[in-house]
C-alpha atoms as a PDB file:
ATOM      1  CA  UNK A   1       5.824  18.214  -6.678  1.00  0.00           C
ATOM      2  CA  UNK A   2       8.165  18.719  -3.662  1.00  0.00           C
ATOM      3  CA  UNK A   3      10.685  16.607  -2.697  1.00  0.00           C
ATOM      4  CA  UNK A   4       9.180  15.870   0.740  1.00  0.00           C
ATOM      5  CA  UNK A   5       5.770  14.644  -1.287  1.00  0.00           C
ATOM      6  CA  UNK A   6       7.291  12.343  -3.428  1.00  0.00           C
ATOM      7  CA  UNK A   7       9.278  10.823  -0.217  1.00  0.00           C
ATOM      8  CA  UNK A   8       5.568  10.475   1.478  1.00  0.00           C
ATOM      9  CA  UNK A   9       4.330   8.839  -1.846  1.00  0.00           C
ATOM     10  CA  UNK A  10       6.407   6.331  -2.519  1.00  0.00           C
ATOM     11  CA  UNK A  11       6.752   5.500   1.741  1.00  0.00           C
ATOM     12  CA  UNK A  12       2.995   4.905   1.623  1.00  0.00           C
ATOM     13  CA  UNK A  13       3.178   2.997  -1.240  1.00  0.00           C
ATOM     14  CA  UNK A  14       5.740   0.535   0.110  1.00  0.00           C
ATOM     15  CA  UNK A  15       3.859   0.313   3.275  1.00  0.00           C
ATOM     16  CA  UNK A  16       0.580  -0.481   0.811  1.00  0.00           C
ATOM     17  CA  UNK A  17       2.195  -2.766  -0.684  1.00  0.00           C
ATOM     18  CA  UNK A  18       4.130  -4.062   3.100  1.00  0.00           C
ATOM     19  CA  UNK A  19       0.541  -4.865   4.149  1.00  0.00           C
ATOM     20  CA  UNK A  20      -0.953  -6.359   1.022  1.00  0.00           C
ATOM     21  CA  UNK A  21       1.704  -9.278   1.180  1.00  0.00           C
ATOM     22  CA  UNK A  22       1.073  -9.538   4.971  1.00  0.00           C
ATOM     23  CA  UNK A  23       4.570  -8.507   6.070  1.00  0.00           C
ATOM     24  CA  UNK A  24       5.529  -6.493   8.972  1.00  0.00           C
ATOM     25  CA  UNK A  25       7.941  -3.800   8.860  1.00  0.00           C
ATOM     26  CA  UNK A  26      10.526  -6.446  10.685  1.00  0.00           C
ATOM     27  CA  UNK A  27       9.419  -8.787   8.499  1.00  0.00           C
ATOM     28  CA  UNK A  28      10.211  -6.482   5.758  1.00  0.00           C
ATOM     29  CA  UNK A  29      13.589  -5.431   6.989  1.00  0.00           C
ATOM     30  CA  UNK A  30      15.007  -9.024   7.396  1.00  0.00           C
ATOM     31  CA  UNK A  31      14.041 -10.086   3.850  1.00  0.00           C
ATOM     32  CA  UNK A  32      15.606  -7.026   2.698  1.00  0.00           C
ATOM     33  CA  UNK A  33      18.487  -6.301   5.276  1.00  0.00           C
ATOM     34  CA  UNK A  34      17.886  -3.556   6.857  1.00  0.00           C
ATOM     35  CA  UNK A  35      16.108  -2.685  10.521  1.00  0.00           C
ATOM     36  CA  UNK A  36      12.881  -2.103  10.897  1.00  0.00           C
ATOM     37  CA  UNK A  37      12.692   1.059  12.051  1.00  0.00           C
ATOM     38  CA  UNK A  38      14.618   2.485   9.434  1.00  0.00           C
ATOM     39  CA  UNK A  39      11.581   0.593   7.333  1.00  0.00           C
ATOM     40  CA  UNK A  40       9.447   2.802   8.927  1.00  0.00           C
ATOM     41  CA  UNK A  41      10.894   5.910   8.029  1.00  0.00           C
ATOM     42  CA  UNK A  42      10.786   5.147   5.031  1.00  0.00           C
ATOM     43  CA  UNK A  43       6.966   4.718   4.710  1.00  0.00           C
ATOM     44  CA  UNK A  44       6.838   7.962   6.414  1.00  0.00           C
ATOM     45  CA  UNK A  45       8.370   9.715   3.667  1.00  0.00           C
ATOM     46  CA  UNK A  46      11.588  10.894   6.676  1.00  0.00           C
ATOM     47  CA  UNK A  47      13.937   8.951   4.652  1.00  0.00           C
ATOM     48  CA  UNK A  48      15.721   9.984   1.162  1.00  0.00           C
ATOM     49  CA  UNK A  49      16.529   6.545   0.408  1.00  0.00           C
ATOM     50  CA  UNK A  50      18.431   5.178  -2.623  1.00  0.00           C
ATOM     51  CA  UNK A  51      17.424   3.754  -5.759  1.00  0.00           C
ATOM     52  CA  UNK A  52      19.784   0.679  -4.263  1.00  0.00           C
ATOM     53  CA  UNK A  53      17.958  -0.163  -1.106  1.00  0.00           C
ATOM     54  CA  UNK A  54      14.188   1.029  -2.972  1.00  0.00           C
ATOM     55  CA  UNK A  55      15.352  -2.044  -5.081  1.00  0.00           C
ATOM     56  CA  UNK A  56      16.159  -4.275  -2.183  1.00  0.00           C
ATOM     57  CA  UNK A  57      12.998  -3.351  -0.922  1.00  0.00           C
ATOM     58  CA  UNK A  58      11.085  -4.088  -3.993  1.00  0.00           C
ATOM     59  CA  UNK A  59      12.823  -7.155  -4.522  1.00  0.00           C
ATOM     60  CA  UNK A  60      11.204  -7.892  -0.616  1.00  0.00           C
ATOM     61  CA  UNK A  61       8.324  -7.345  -1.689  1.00  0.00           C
ATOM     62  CA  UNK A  62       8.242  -9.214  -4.414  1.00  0.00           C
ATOM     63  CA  UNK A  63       7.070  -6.313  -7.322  1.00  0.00           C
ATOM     64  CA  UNK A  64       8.997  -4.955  -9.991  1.00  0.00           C
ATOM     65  CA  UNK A  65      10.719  -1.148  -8.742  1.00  0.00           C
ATOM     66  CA  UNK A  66       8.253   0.358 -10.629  1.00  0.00           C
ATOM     67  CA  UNK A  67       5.166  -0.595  -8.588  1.00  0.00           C
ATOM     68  CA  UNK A  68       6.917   1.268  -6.097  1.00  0.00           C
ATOM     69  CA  UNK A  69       6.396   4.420  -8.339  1.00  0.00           C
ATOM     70  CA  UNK A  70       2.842   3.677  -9.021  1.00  0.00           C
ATOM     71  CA  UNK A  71       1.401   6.356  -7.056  1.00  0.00           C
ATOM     72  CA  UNK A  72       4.040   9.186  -7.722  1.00  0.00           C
ATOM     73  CA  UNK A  73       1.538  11.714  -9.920  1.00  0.00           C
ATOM     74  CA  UNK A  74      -1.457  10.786  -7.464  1.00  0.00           C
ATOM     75  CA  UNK A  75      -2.767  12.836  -5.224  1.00  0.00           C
ATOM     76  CA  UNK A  76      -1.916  11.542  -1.345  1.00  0.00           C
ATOM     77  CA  UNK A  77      -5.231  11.001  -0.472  1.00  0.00           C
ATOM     78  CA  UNK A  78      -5.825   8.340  -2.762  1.00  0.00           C
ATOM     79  CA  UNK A  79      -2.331   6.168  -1.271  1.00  0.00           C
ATOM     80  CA  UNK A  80      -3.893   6.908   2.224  1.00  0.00           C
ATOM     81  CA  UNK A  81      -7.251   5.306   1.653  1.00  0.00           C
ATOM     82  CA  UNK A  82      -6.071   2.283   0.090  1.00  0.00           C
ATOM     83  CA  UNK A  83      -4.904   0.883   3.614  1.00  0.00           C
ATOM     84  CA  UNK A  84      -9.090   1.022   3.937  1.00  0.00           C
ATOM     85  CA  UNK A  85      -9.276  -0.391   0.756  1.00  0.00           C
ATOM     86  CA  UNK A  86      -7.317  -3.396   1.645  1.00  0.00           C
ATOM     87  CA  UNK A  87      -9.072  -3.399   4.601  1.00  0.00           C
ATOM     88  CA  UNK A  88     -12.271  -4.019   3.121  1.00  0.00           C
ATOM     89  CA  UNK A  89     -11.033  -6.502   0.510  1.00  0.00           C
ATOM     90  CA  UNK A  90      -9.702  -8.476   3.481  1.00  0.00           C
ATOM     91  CA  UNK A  91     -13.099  -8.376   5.063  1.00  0.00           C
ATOM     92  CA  UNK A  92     -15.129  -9.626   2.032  1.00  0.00           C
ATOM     93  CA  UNK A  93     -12.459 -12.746   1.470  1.00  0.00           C
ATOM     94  CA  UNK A  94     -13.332 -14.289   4.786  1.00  0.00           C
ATOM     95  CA  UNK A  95     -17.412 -13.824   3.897  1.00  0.00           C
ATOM     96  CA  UNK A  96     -19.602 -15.763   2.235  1.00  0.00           C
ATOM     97  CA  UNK A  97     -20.801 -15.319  -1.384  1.00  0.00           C
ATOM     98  CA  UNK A  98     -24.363 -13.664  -0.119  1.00  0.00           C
ATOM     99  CA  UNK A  99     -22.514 -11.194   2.374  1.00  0.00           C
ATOM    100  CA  UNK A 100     -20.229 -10.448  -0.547  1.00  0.00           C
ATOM    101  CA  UNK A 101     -23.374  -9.821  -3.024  1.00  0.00           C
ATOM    102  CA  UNK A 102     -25.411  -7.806  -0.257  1.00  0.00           C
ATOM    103  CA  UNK A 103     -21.744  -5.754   0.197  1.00  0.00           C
ATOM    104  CA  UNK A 104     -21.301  -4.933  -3.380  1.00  0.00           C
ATOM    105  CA  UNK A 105     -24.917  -3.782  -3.381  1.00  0.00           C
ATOM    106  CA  UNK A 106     -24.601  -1.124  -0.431  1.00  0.00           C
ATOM    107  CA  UNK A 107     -21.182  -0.091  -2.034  1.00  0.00           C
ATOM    108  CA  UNK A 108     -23.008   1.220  -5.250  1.00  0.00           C
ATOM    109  CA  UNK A 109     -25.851   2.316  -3.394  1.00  0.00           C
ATOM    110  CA  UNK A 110     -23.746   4.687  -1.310  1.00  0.00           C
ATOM    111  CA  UNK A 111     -21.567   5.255  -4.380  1.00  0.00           C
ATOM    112  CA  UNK A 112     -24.060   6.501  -6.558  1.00  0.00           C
ATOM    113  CA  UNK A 113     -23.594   3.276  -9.269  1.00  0.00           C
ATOM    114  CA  UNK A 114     -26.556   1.598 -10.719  1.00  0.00           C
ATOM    115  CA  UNK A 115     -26.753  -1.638  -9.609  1.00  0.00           C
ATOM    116  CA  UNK A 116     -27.358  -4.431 -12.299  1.00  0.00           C
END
């Protein structure tokens, strides 16, 4: 894995994670002391950042460091689809048990999953 990948993996998964918890990248930055936009490069893998501040950032967040590793030997595509993922998660919450049923349903329809 290249060093630039593993700066782009572990940025995405903070900003996963970021997002998750509801925090903005300012909102981020105060809790953890540092400014926002140096937050952001972060996420976008442009900063080599120390094990120091990854654990002020974790400690943020709220995780252990280690859930900031989570996604190190995954492949990119699967930490970029997750901000869908929470997405959608975030949509069924605020519906109603029936929505969430008939959502679940078209979700293993279009997945391929028998339903039960």
């Amino acid at each position: 894995m290249k060093d630039k990948e593993v700066l782009k993996l572990v940025g995405a998964r903070i900003r996963v994670l970021r997002k998750e918890k509801g925090l903005s990248q300012e909102t981020l930055g105060e809790k953890g002391g540092f400014h926002f936009s140096y937050i952001g490069q972060i996420e976008r893998g442009e900063k080599n950042v120390s094990l120091l501040n990854l654990a002020k950032i974790a400690a943020a967040l709220d995780v252990n460091l280690i859930q900031l590793f989570a996604y190190v030997d995954e492949d990119p595509k699967i930490v970029e689809s997750d901000e869908e993922v929470i997405e959608i998660v975030s949509i069924l919450r605020k519906s109603n048990p029936e929505k969430i049923h008939l959502a679940r349903n078209i979700i293993k329809e279009i997945m391929g999953v028998e339903k039960e």
